[in-house]
C-alpha atoms as a PDB file:
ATOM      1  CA  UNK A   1      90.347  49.666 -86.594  1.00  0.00           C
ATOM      2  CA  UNK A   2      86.612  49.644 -85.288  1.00  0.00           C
ATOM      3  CA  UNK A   3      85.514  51.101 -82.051  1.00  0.00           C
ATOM      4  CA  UNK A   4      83.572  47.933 -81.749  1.00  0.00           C
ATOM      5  CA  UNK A   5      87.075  45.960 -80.623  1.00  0.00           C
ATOM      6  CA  UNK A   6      86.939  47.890 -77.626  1.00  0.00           C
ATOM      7  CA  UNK A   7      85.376  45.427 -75.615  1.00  0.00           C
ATOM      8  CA  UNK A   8      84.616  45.426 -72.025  1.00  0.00           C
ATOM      9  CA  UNK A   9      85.309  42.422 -70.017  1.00  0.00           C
ATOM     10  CA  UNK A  10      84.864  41.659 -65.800  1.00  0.00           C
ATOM     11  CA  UNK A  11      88.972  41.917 -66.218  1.00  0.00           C
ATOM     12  CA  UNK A  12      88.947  45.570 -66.829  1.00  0.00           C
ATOM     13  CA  UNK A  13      87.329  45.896 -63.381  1.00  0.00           C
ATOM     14  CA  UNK A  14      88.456  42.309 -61.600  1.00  0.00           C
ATOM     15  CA  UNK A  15      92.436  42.539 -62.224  1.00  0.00           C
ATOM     16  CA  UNK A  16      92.699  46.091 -60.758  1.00  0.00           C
ATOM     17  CA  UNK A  17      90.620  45.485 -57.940  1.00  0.00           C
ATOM     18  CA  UNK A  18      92.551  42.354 -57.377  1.00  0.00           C
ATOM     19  CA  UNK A  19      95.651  44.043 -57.318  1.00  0.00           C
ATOM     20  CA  UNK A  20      95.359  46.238 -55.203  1.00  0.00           C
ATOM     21  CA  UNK A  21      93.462  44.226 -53.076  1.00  0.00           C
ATOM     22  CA  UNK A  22      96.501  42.271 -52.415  1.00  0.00           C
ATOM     23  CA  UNK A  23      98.474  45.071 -51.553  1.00  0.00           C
ATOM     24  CA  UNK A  24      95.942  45.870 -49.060  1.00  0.00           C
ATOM     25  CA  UNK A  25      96.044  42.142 -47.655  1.00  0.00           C
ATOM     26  CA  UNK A  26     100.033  42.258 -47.520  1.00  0.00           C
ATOM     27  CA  UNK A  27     100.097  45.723 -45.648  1.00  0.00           C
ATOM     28  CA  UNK A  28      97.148  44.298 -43.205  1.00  0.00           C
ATOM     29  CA  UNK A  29      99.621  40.994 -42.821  1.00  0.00           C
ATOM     30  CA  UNK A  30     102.756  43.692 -42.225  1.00  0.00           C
ATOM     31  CA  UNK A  31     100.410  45.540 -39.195  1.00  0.00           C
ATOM     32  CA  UNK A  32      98.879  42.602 -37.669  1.00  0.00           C
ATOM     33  CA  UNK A  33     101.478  40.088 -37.171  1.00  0.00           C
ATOM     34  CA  UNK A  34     104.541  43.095 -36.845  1.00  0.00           C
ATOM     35  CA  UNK A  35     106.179  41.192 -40.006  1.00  0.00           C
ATOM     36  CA  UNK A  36     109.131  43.388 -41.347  1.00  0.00           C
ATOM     37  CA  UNK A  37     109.114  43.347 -44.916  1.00  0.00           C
ATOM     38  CA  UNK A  38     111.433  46.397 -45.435  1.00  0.00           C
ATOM     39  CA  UNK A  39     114.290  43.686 -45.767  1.00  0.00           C
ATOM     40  CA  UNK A  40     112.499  42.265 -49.032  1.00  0.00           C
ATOM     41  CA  UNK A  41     112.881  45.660 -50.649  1.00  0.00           C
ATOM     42  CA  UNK A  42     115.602  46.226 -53.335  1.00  0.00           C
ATOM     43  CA  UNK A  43     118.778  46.994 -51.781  1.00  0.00           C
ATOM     44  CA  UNK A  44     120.891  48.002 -54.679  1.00  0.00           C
ATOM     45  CA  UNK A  45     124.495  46.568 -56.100  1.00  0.00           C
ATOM     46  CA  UNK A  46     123.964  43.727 -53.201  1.00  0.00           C
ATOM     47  CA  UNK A  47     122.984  40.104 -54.050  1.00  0.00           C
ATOM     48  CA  UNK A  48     120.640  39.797 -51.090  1.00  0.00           C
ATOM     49  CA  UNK A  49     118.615  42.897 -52.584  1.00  0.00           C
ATOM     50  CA  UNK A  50     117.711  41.280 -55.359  1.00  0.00           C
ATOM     51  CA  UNK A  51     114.478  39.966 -54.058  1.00  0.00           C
ATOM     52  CA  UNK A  52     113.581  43.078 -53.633  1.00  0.00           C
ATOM     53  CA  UNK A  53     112.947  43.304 -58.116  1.00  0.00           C
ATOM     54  CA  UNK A  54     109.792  40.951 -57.523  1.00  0.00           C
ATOM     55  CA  UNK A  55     108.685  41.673 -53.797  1.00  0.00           C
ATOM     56  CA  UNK A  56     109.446  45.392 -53.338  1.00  0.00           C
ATOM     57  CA  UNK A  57     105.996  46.807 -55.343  1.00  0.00           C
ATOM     58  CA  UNK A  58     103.742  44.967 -52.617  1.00  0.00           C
ATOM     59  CA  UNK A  59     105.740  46.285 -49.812  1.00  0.00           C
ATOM     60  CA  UNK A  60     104.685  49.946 -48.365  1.00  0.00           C
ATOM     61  CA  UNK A  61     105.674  51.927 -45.503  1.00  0.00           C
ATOM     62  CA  UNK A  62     102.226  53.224 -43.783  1.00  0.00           C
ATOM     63  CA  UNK A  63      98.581  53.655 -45.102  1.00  0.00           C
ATOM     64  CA  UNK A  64      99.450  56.849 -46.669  1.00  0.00           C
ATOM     65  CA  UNK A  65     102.213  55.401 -49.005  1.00  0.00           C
ATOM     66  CA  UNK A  66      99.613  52.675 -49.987  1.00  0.00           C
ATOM     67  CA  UNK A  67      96.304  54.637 -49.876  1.00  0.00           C
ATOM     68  CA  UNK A  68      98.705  57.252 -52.874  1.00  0.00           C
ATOM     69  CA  UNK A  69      99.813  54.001 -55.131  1.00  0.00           C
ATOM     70  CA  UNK A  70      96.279  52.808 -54.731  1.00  0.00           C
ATOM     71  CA  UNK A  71      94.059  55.091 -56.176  1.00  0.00           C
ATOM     72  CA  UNK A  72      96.610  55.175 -59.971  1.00  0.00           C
ATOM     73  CA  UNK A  73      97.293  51.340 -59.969  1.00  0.00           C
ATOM     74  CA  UNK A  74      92.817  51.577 -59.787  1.00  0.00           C
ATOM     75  CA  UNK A  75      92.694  53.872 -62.702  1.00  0.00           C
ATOM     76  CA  UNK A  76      95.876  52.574 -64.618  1.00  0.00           C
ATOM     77  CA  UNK A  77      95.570  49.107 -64.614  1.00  0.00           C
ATOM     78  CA  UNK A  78      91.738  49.384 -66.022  1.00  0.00           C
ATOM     79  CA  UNK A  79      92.518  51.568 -68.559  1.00  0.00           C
ATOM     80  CA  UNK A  80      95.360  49.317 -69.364  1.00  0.00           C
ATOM     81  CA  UNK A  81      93.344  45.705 -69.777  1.00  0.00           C
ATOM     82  CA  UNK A  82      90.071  48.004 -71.473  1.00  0.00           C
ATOM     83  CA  UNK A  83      92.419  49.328 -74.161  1.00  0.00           C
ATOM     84  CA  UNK A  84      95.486  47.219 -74.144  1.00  0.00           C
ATOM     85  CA  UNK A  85      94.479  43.461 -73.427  1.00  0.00           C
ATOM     86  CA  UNK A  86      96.896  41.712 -75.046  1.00  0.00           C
ATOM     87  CA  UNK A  87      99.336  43.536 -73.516  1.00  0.00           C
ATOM     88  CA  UNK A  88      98.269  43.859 -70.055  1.00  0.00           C
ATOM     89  CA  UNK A  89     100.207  40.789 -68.310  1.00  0.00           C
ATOM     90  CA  UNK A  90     103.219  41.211 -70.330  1.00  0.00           C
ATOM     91  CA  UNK A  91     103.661  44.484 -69.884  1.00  0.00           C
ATOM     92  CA  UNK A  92     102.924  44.271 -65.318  1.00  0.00           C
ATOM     93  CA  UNK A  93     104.863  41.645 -65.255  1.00  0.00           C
ATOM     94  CA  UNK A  94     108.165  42.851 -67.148  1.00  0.00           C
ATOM     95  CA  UNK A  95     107.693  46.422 -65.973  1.00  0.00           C
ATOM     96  CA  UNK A  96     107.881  45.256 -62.536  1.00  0.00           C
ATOM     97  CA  UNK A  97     110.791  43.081 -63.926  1.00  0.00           C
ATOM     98  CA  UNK A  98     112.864  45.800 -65.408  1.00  0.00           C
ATOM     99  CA  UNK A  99     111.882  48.899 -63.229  1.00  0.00           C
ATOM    100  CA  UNK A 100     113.357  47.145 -60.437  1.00  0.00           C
ATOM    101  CA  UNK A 101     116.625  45.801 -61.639  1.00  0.00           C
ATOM    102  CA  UNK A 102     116.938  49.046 -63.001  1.00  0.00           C
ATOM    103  CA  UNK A 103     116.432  50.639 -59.819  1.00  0.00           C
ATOM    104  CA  UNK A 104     118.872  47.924 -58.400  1.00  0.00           C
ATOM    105  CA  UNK A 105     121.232  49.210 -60.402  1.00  0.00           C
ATOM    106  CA  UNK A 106     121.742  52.751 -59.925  1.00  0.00           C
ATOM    107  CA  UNK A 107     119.654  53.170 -56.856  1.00  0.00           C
ATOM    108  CA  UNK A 108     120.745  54.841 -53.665  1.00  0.00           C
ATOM    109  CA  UNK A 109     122.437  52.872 -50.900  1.00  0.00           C
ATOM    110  CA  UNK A 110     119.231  52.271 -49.120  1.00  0.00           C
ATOM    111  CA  UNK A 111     115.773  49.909 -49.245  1.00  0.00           C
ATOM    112  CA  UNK A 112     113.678  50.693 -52.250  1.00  0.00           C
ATOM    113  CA  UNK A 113     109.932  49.394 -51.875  1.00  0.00           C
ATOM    114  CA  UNK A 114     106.371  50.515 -53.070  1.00  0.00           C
ATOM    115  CA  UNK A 115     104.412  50.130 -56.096  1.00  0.00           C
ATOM    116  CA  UNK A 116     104.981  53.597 -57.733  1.00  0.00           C
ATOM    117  CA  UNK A 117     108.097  52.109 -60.331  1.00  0.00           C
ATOM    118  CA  UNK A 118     105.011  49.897 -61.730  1.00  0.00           C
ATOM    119  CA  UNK A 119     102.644  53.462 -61.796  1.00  0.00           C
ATOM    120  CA  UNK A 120     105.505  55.083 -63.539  1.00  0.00           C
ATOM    121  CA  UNK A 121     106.112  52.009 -65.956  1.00  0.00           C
ATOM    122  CA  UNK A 122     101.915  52.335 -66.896  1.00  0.00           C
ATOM    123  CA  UNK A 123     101.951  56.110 -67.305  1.00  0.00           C
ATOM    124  CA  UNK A 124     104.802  55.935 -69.088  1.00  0.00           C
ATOM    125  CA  UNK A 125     103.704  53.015 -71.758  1.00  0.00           C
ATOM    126  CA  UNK A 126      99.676  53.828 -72.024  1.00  0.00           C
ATOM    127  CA  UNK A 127     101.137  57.659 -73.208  1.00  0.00           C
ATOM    128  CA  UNK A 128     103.637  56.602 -75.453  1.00  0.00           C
ATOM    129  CA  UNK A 129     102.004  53.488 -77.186  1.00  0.00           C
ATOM    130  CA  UNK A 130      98.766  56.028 -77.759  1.00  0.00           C
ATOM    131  CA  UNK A 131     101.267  58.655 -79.773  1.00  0.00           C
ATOM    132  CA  UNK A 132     102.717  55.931 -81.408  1.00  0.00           C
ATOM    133  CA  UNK A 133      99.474  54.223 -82.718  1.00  0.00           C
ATOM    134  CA  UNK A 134      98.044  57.344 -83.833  1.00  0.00           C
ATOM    135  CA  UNK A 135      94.505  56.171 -83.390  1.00  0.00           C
ATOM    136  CA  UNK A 136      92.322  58.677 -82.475  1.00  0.00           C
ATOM    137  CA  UNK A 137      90.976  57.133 -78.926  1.00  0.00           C
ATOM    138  CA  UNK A 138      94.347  56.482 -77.750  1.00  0.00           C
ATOM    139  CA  UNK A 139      96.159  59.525 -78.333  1.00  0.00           C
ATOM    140  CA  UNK A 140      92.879  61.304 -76.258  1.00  0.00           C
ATOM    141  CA  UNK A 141      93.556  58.176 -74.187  1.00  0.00           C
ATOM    142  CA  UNK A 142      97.640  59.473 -73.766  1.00  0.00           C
ATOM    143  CA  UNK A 143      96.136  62.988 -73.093  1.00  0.00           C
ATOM    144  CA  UNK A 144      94.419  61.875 -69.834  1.00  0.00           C
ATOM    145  CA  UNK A 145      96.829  60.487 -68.854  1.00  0.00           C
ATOM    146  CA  UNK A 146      99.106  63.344 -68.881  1.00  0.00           C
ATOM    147  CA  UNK A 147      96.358  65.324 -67.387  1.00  0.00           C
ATOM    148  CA  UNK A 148      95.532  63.272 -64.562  1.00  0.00           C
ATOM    149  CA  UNK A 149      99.719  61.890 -63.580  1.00  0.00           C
ATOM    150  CA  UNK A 150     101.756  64.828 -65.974  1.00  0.00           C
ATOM    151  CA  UNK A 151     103.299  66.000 -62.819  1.00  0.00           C
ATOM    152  CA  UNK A 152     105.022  63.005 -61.501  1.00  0.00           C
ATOM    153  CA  UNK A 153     107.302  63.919 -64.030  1.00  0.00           C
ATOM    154  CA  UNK A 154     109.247  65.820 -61.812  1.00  0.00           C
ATOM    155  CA  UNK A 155     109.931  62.803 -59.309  1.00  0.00           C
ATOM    156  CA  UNK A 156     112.075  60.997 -62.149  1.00  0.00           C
ATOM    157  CA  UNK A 157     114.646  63.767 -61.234  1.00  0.00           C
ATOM    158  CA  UNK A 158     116.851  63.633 -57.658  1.00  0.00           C
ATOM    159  CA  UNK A 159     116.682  65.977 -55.197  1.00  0.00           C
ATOM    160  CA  UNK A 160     112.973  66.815 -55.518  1.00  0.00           C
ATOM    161  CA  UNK A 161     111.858  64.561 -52.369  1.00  0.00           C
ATOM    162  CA  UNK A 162     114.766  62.932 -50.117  1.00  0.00           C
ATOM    163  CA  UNK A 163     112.100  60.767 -49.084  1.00  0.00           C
ATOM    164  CA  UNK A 164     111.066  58.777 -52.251  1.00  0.00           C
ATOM    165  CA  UNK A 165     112.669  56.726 -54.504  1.00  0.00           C
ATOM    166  CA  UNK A 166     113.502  58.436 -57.646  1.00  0.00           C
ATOM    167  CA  UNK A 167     115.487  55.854 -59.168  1.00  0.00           C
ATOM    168  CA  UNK A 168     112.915  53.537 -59.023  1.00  0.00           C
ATOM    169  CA  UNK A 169     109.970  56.028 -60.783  1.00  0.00           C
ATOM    170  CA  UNK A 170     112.891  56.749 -63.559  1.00  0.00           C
ATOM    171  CA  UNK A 171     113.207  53.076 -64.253  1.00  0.00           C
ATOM    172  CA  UNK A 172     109.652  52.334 -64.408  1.00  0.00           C
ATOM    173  CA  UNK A 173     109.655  55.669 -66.905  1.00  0.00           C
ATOM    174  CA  UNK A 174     112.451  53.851 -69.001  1.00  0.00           C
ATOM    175  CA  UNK A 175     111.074  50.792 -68.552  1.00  0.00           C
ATOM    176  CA  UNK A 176     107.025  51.679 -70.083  1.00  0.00           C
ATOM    177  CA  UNK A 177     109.300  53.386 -72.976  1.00  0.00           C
ATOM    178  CA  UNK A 178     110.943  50.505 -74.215  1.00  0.00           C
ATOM    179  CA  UNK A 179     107.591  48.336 -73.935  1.00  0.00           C
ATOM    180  CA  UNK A 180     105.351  50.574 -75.587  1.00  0.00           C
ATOM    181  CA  UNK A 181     108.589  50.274 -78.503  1.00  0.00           C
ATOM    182  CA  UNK A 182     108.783  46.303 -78.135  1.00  0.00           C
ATOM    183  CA  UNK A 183     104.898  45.732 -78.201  1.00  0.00           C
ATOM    184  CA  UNK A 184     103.181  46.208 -81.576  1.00  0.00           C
ATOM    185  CA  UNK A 185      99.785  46.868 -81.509  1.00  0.00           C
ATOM    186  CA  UNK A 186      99.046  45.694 -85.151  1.00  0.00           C
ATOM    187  CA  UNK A 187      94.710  45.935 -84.433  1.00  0.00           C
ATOM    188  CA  UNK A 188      95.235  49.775 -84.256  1.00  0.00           C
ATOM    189  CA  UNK A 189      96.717  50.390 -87.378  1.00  0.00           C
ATOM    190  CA  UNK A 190      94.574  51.654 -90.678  1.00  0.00           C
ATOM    191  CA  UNK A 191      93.736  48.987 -93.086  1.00  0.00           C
ATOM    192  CA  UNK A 192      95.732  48.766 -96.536  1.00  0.00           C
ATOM    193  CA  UNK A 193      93.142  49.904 -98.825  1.00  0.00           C
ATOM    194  CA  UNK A 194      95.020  51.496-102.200  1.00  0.00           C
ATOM    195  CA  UNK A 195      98.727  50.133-103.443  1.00  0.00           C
ATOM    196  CA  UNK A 196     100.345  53.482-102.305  1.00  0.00           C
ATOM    197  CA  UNK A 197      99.651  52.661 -98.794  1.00  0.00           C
ATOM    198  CA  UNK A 198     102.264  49.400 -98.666  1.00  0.00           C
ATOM    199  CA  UNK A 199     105.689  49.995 -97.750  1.00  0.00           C
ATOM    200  CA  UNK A 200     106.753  48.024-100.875  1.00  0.00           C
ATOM    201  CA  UNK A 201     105.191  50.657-102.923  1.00  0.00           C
ATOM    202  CA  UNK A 202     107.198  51.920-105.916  1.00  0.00           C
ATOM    203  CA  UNK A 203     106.137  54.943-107.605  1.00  0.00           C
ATOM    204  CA  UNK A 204     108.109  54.634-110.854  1.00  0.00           C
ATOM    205  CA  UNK A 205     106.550  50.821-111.531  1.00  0.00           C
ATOM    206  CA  UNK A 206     103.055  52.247-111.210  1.00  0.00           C
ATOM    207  CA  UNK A 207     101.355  52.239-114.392  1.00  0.00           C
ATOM    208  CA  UNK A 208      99.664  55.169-112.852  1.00  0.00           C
ATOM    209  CA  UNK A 209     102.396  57.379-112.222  1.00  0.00           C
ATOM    210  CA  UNK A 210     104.291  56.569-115.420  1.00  0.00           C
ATOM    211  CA  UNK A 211     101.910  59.160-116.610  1.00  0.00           C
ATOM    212  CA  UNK A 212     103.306  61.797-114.742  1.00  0.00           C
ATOM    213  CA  UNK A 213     106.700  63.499-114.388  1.00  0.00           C
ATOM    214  CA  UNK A 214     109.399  64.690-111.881  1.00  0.00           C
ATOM    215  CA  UNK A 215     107.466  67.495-111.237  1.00  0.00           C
ATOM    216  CA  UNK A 216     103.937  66.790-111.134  1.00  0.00           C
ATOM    217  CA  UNK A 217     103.381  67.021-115.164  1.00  0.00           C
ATOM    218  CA  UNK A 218     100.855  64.966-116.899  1.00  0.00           C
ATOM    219  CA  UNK A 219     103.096  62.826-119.960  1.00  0.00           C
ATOM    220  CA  UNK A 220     101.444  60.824-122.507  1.00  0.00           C
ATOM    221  CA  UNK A 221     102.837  57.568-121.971  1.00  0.00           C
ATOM    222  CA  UNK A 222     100.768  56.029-125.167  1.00  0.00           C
ATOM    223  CA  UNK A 223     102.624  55.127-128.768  1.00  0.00           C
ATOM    224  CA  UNK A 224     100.114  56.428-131.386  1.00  0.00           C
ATOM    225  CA  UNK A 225      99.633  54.064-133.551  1.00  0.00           C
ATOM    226  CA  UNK A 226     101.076  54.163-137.349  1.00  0.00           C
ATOM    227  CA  UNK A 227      98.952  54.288-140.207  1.00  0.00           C
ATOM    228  CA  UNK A 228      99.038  53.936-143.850  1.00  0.00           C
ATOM    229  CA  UNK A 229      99.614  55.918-146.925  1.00  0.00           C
ATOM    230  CA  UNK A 230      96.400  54.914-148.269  1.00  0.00           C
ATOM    231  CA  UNK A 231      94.757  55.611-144.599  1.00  0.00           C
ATOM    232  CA  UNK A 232      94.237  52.148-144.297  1.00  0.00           C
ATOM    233  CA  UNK A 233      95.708  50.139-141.291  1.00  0.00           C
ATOM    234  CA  UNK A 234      96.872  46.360-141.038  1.00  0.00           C
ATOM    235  CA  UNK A 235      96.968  43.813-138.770  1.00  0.00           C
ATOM    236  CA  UNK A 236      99.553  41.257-138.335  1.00  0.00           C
ATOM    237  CA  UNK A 237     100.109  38.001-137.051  1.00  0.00           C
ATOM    238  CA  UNK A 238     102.055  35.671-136.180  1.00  0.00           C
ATOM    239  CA  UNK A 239      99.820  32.763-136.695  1.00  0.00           C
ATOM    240  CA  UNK A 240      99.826  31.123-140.298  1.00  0.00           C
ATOM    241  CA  UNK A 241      96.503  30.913-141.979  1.00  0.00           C
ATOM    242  CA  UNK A 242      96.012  28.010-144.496  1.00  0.00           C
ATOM    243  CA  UNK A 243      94.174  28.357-147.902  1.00  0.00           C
ATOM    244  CA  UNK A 244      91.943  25.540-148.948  1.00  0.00           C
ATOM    245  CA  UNK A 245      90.658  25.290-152.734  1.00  0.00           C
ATOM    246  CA  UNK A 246      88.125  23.651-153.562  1.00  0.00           C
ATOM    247  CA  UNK A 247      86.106  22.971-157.176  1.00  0.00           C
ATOM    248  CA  UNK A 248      82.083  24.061-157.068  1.00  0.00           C
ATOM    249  CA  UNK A 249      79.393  22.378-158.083  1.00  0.00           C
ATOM    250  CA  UNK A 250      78.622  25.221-160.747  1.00  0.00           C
ATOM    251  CA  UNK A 251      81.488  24.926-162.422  1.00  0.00           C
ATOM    252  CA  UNK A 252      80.834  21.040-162.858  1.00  0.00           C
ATOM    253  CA  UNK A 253      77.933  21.820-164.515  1.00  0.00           C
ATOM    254  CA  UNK A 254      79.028  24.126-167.292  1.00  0.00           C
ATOM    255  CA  UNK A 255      80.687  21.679-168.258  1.00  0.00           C
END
């Protein structure tokens, strides 16, 4: 992996911005023209509430519930698309997929909306898929993270706020989980440079390690090679060689 493939692109900047501008444009809709979109929220266990799985993260209750999801989904979805690119849509578009039929599922009896399941399905995935990869970048990368959003933790678990919807931050936790498992990331992993490094390696058909034992003991593997009586030594073969004679010129002449 080279620090080179880190490349910025107007997406890192252009897809957050146009997220969240849209959330902005749907709450400015909600305000302006009275439109209740509570009702497109996830109602869980009922058919009706399944909308709610696709329409529910662009639906918020008052500026404050949108001006908190804002500033993450900002910082989130550009780290995202800077380090993760190929992985970007995928990973929106079935965390808001799964987050919310998860939420669907064992949510509360009530209408679940707001984009926090999708902040808790990126915090949960950029941390996770950084660990995994080893690299050094991302793991500082899964560090920030943690840093910045290691408290909202503690709003995966009930009781902590009445008000917000737990169920849906601990299926967006889930949720990045299983995609940071699903996704490879095969450009951030170390290049196979000696035999011992591929998972078909076997130790005891290495003419290099023939040489040593069970417990780390250097063994002469060579056959000395056997020599004569007479200190001489002999080769053989298996290839037949063909005498020619012939009568010289000398001997013609002696006679």
């Amino acid at each position: 992996m080279n620090d080179k493939d880190f490349k910025f692109s107007t997406a890192v900047i252009g897809l957050p911005v146009f997220f969240v501008l849209f959330l902005w444009v749907i709450y400015w809709f909600q305000i302006r023209f009275d439109f209740d979109f509570y009702q497109n929220g996830i109602y869980p266990r009922d058919f009706s509430g399944l909308q709610g799985i696709l329409f529910s993260p662009f639906i918020h209750e008052n500026l404050e519930h949108l001006y908190n999801n804002s500033i993450p989904l900002l910082v989130l979805l550009a780290a995202l698309q800077f380090f993760y690119p190929k992985q970007t849509i995928p990973v929106i578009g079935y965390g808001i997929l799964f987050s919310g039929l998860i939420t669907w599922i064992i949510g509360r009896e009530n209408y679940h909306i707001g984009a926090s399941g999708l902040i808790y399905v990126l915090v949960s995935f950029i941390f996770f898929k950084g660990i995994q990869t080893g690299y050094y970048r991302l793991v500082a990368l899964s560090l920030s993270v943690i840093l910045l959003y290691g408290g909202m933790i503690w709003y995966v678990f009930p009781d902590v706020d009445a008000a917000i919807s737990w169920e849906g931050h601990l299926g967006g936790f889930i949720t990045g989980f299983v995609l940071s498992l699903f996704y490879k990331t095969p450009e951030y992993t170390k290049p196979i440079v000696y035999d011992w490094q591929k998972p078909d390696f076997n130790p005891e058909e290495d003419p290099f390690m023939k040489h040593f034992d069970e417990n780390g003991n250097f063994v002469n593997t060579e056959i000395p090679e056997e020599e004569s009586d007479s200190g001489n030594n002999y080769f053989s073969s298996s290839f037949p060689v063909v005498y020619v004679v012939t009568k010289s010129e000398s001997e013609d002449n002696r006679q």
